[in-house]
Protein backbone atom coordinates (compact mmCIF):
# COMPACT_ATOMS: atom_id res chain seq x y z
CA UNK A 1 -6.52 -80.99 -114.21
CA UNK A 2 -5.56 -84.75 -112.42
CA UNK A 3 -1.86 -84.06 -113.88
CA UNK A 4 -1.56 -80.29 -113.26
CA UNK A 5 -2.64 -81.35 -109.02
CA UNK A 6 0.31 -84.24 -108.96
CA UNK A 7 2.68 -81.58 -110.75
CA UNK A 8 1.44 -79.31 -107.95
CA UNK A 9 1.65 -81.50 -104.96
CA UNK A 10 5.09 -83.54 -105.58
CA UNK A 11 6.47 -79.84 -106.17
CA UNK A 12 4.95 -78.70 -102.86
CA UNK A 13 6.48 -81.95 -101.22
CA UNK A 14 10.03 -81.22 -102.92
CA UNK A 15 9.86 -77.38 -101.74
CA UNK A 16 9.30 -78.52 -98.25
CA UNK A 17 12.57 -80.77 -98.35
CA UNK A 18 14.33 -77.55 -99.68
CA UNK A 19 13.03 -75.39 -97.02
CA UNK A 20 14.34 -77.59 -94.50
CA UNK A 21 17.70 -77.81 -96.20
CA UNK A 22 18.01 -74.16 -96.37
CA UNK A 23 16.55 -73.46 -92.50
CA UNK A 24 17.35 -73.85 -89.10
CA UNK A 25 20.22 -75.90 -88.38
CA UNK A 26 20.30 -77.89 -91.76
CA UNK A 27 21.94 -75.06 -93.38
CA UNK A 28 24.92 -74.84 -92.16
CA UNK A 29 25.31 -78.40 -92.76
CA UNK A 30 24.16 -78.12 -96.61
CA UNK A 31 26.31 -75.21 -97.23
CA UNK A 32 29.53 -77.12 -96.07
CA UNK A 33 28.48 -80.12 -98.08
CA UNK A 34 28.47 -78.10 -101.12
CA UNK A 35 32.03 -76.65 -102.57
CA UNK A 36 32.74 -73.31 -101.77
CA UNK A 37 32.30 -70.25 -104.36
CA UNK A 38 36.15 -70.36 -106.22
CA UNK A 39 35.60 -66.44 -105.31
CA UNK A 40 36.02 -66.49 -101.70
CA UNK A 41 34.11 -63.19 -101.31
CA UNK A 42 31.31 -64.42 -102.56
CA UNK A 43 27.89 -62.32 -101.86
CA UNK A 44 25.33 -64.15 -99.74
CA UNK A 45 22.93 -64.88 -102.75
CA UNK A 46 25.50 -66.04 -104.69
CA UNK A 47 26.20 -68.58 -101.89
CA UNK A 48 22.87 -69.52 -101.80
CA UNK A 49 22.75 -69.86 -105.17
CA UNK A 50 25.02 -72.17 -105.52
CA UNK A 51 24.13 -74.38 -102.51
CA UNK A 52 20.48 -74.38 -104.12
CA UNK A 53 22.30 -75.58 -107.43
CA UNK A 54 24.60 -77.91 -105.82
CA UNK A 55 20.98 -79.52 -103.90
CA UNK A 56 18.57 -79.94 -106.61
CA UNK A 57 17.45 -83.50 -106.15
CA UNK A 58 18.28 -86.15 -108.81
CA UNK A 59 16.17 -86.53 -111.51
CA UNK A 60 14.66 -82.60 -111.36
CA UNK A 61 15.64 -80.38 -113.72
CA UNK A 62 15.26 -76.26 -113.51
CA UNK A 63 13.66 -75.28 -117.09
CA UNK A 64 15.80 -72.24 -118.41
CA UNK A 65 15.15 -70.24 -121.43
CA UNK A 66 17.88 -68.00 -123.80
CA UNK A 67 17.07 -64.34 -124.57
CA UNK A 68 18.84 -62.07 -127.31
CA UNK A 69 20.60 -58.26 -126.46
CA UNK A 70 18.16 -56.45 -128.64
CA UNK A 71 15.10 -58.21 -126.79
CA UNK A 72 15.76 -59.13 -123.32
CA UNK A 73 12.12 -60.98 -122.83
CA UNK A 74 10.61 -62.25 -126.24
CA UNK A 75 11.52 -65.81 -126.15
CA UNK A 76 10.93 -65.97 -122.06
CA UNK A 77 7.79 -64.74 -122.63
CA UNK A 78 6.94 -66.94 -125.13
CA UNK A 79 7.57 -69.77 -123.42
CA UNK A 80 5.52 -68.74 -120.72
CA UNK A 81 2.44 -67.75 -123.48
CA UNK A 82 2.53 -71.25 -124.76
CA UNK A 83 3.59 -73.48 -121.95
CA UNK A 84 1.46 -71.33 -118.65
CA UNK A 85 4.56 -71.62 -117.16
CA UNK A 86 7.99 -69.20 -116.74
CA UNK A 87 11.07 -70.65 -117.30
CA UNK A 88 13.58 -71.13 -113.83
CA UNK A 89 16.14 -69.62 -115.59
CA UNK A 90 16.40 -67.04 -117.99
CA UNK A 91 19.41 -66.29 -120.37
CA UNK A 92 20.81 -63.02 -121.42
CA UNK A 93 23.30 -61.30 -123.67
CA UNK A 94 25.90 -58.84 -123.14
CA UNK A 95 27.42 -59.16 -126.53
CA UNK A 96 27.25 -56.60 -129.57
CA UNK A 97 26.60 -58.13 -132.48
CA UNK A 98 25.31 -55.74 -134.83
CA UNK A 99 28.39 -52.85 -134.75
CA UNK A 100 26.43 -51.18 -132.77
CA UNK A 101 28.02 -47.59 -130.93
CA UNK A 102 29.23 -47.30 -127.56
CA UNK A 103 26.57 -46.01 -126.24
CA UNK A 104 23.74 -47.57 -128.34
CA UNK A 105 25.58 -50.67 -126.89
CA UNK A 106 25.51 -49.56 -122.87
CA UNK A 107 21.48 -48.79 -123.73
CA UNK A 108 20.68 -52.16 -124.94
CA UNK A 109 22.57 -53.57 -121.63
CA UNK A 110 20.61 -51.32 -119.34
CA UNK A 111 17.70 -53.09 -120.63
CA UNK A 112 18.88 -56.39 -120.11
CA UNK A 113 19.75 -54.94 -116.67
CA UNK A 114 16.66 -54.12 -115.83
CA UNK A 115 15.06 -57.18 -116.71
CA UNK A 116 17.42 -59.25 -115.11
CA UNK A 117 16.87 -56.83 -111.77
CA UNK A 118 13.41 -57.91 -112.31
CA UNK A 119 13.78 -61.40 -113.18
CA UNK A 120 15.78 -62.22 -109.77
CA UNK A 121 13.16 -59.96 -107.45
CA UNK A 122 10.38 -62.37 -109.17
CA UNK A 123 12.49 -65.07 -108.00
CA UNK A 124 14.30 -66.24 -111.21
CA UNK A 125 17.69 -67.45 -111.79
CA UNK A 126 19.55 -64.92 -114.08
CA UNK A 127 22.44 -66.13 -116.37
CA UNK A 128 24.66 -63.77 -118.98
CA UNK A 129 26.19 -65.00 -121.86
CA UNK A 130 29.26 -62.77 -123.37
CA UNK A 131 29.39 -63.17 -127.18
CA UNK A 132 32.73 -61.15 -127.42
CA UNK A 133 33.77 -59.76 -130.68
CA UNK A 134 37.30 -59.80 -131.23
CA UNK A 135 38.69 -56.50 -128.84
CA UNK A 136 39.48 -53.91 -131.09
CA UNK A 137 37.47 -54.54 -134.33
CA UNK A 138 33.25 -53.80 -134.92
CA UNK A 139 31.09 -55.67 -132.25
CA UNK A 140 29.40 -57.93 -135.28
CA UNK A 141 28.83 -61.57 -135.59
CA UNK A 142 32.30 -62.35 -137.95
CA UNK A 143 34.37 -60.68 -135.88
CA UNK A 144 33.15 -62.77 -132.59
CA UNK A 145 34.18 -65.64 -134.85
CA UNK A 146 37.68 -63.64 -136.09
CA UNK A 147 39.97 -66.84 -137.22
CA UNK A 148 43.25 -65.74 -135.62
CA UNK A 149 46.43 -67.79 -134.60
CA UNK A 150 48.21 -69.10 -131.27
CA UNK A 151 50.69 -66.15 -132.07
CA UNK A 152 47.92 -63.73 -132.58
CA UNK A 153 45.95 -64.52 -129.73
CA UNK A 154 48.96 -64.40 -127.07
CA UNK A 155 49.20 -60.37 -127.43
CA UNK A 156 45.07 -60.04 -126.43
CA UNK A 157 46.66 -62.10 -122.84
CA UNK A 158 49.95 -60.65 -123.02
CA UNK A 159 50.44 -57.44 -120.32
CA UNK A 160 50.93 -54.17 -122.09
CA UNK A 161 50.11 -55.21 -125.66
CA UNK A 162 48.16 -52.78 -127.63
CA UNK A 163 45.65 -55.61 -127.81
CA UNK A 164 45.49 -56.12 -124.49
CA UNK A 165 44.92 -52.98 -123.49
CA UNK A 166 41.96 -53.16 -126.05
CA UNK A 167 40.81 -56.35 -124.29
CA UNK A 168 40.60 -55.11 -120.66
CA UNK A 169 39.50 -51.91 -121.82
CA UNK A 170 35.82 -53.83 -122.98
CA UNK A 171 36.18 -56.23 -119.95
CA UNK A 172 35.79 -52.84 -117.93
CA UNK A 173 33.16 -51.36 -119.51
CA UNK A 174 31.12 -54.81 -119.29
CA UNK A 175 31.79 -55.18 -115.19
CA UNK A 176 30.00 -51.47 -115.53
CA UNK A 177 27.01 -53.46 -116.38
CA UNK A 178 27.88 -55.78 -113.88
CA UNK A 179 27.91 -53.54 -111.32
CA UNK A 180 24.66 -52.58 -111.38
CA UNK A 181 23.83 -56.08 -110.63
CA UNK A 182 25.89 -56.49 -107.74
CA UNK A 183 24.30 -53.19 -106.42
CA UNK A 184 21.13 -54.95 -107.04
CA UNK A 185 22.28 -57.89 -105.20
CA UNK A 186 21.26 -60.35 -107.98
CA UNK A 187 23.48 -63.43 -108.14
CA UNK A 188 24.68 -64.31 -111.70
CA UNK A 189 25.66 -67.32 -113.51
CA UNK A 190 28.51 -65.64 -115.16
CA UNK A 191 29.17 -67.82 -118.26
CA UNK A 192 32.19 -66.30 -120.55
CA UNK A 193 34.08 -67.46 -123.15
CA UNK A 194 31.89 -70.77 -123.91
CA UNK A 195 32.50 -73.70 -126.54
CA UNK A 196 36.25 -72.71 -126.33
CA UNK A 197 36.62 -76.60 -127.13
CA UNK A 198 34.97 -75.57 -130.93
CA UNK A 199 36.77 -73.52 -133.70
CA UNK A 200 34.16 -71.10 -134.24
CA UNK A 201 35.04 -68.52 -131.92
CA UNK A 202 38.32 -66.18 -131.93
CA UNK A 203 38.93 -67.85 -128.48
CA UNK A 204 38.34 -71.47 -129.18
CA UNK A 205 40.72 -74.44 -129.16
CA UNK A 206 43.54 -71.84 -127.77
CA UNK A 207 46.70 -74.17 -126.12
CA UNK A 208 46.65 -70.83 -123.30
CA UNK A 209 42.91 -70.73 -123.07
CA UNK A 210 42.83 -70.81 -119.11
CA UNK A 211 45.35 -67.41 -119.82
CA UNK A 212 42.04 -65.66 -120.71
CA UNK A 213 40.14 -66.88 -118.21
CA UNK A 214 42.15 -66.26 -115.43
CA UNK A 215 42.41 -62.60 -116.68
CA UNK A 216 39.05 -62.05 -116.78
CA UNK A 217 38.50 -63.56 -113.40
CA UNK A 218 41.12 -61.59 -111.88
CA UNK A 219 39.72 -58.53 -113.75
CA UNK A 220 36.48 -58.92 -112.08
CA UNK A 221 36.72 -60.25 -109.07
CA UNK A 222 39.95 -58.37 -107.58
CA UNK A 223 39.70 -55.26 -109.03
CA UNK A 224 36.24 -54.26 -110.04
CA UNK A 225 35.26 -56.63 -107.13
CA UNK A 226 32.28 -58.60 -108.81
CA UNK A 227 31.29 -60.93 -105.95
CA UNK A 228 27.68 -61.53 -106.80
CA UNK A 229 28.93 -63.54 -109.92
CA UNK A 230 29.25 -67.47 -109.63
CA UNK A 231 31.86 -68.64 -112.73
CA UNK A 232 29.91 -71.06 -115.54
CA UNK A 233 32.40 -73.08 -117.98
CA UNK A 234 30.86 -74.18 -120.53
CA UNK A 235 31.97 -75.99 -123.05
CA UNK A 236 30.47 -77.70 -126.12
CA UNK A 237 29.85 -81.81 -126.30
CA UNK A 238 32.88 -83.22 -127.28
CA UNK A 239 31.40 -84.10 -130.75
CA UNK A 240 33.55 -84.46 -134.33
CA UNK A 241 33.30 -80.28 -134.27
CA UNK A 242 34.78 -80.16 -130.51
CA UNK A 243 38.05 -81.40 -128.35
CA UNK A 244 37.69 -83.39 -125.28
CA UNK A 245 36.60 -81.35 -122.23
CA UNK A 246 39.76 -81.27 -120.34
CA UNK A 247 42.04 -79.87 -123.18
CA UNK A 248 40.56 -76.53 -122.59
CA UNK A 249 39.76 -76.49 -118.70
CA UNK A 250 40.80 -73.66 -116.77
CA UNK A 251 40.66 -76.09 -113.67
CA UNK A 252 38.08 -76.70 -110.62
CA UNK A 253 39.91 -73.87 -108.30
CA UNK A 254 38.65 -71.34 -111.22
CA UNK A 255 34.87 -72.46 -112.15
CA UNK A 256 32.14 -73.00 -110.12
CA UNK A 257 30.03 -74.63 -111.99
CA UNK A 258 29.64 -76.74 -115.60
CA UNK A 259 27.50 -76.95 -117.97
CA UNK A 260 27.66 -78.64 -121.79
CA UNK A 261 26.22 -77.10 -124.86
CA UNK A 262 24.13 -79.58 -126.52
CA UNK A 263 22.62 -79.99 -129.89
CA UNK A 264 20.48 -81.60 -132.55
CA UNK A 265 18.81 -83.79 -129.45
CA UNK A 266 22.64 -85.41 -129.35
CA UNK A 267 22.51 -86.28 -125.34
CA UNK A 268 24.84 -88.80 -125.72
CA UNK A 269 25.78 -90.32 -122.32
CA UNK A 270 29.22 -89.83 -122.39
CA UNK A 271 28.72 -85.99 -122.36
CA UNK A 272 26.98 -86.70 -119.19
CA UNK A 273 29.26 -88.44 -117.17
CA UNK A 274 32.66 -86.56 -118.55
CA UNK A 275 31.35 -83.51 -117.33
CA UNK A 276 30.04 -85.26 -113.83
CA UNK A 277 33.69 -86.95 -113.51
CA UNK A 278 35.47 -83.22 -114.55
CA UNK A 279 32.67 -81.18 -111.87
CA UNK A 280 34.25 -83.28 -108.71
CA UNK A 281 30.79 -82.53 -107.48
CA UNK A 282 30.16 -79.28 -108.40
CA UNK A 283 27.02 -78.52 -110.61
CA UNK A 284 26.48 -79.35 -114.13
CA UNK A 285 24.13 -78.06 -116.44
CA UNK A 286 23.03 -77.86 -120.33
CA UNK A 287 24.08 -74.42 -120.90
CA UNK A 288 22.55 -74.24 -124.81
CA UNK A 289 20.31 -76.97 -126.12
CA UNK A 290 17.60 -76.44 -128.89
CA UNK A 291 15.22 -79.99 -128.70
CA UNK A 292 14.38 -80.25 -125.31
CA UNK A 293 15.53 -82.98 -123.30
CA UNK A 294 13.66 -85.64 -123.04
CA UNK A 295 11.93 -87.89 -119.67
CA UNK A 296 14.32 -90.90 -121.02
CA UNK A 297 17.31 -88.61 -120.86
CA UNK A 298 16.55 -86.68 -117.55
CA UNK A 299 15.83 -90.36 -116.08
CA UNK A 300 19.13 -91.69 -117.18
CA UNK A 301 20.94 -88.69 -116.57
CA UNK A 302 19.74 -87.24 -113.24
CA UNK A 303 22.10 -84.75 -112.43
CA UNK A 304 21.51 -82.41 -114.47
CA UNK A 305 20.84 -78.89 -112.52
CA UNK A 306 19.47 -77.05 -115.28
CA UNK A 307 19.08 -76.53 -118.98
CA UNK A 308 18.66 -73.66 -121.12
CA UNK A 309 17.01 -73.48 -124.49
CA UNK A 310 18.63 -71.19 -127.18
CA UNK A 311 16.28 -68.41 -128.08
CA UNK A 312 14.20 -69.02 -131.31
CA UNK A 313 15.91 -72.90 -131.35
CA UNK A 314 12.63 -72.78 -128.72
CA UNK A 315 9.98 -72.80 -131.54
CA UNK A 316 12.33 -73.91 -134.23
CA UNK A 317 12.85 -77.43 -132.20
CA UNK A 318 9.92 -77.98 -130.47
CA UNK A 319 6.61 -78.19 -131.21
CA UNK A 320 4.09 -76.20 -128.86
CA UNK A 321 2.68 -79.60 -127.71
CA UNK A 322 6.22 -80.90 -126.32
CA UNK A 323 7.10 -77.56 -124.93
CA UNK A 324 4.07 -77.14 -122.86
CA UNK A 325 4.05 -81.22 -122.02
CA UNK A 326 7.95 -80.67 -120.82
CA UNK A 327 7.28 -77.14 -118.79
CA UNK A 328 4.61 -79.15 -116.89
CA UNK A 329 6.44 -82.26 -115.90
CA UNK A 330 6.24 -82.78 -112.34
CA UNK A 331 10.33 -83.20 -111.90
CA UNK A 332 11.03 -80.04 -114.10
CA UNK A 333 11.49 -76.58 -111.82
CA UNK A 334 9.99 -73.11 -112.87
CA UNK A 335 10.14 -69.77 -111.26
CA UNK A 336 7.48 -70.10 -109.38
CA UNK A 337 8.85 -72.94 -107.46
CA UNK A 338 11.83 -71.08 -107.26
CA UNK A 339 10.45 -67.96 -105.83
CA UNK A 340 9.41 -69.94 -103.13
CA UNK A 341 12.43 -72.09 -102.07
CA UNK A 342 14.72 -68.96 -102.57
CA UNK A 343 12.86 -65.85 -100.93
């Protein structure tokens, strides 16, 4: 009970700072020191959104938590059974994986559309991951990691290509989806295309990466007009599987914020401060991590905004004890402190 009340008070002390950065005449102040949206028609809760990201005080962490397509809340809830506490953030899929149909496909989205809808009214952050299986072939796991070459993967960016007319034609039936959140008005961490720096994926370690992300960007924000999504890079840790982050950046005017996938409790410093150097003061987060982070690393890496566990690398990782004793850390954000420093 002593270390649930000093949880509870320093939080209550920390929200009141926040308040007063978000109120009054501070705002405007905050907002301007924080970079712009790269999407200068940003909606008003993205802007927020970001400003809150770009303002959480060194050394706090929001607590985030992956879900998969087919189950939108299982590992969310979860974590909240075991710990007493809902995750900050919670992760969702948009990606097929299972060759599923059309439509069996635009059902399993509605759900995570409706959570998500529900996630942000309780106050949540919502973030979408986009496992995208190679345009064209079955929506399963081995095409998503299709091996194709340079040559190959130049038609899927290439204007009037059969492929890329395959390619845009799933980026616009996705920003359907997407839509539904903007008519919502729920801000999204939009986070595309990740560990492009790996091998694994039919879009990794591409010379013209930044082709395909500018497409998709100019896709959705110009012509389907997605302005309630904020733009997450995110690459893996430049470990013996990965290139160096800036081989495969798509550059600051293009990303808004950016976040490292991080594994096997590898939180090497050098991840840290490469992506901290790269952000030019945008936010950073872990945007996959199975063992949670621990106090040494959030005290020698502080800036951290966030960090998201990987769905069942929740329970395979960690052991109940360490997930509740992290959830309830005094300097580690849930939604309930969000739902009050974002209403």
């Amino acid at each position: 009970m002593k270390s649930h009340s000093i949880r509870f008070w320093l939080q209550r002390v920390l929200l009141l700072m926040l308040v007063l950065i978000f109120s009054g005449s501070q705002q405007s102040f905050i907002i301007a020191d924080a970079a712009p949206p790269v999407n200068a028609q940003a909606s008003a809760k993205a802007r927020q959104l970001l400003a809150y990201l770009s303002n959480v005080p060194a050394g706090m962490l929001i607590s985030g938590q992956h879900d998969y397509l087919e189950a939108p809340d299982e590992q969310v809830n979860k974590l909240q059974q075991i710990s007493g506490q809902f995750a900050g953030l919670h992760g969702y899929e948009f990606g097929g994986l299972a060759n599923q149909s059309r439509a069996a496909l635009r059902e399993q989205r509605k759900r995570v559309v409706d959570s998500a809808i529900q996630w942000s009214q309780d106050g949540g952050i919502v973030t979408i991951t986009f496992h995208q299986a190679l345009p064209g072939t079955p929506r399963t796991w081995k095409n998503v990691q299709a091996k194709i070459t340079q040559a190959e993967f130049n038609r899927y960016i290439t204007p009037g290509t059969p492929q890329y007319k395959q390619l845009i034609a799933d980026l616009d039936e996705v920003a359907l989806s997407l839509k539904t959140l903007r008519e919502a008005d729920v801000p999204v961490l939009w986070r595309p295309y990740h560990e492009m720096n790996g091998n694994w994926f039919w879009w990794g370690n591409k010379q013209n990466y930044a082709k395909l992300w500018d497409l998709m960007y100019d896709r959705f924000v110009h012509v389907h007009h997605l302005d309630n999504l904020l733009w997450v890079w995110s690459p893996n840790a430049p470990n013996a599987y990965s290139t160096p982050y800036n081989r495969t950046f798509p550059g600051i005017h293009r990303v808004d914020i950016l976040a490292a996938d991080i594994y096997n409790n590898d939180y090497r410093s050098s991840y840290y401060t490469g992506l901290l150097k790269l952000a030019q003061g945008k936010p950073i987060g872990i945007g996959e991590s199975d063992v949670l982070p621990s106090a040494k690393v959030l005290q020698n890496q502080p800036n951290w905004a966030y960090a998201m566990t990987w769905g069942k690398e929740l329970s395979a990782a960690n052991s109940q004890a360490s997930i509740r004793h992290f959830m309830n850390q005094s300097n580690v954000i849930t939604r309930e402190f969000l739902h009050e420093s974002l209403r």
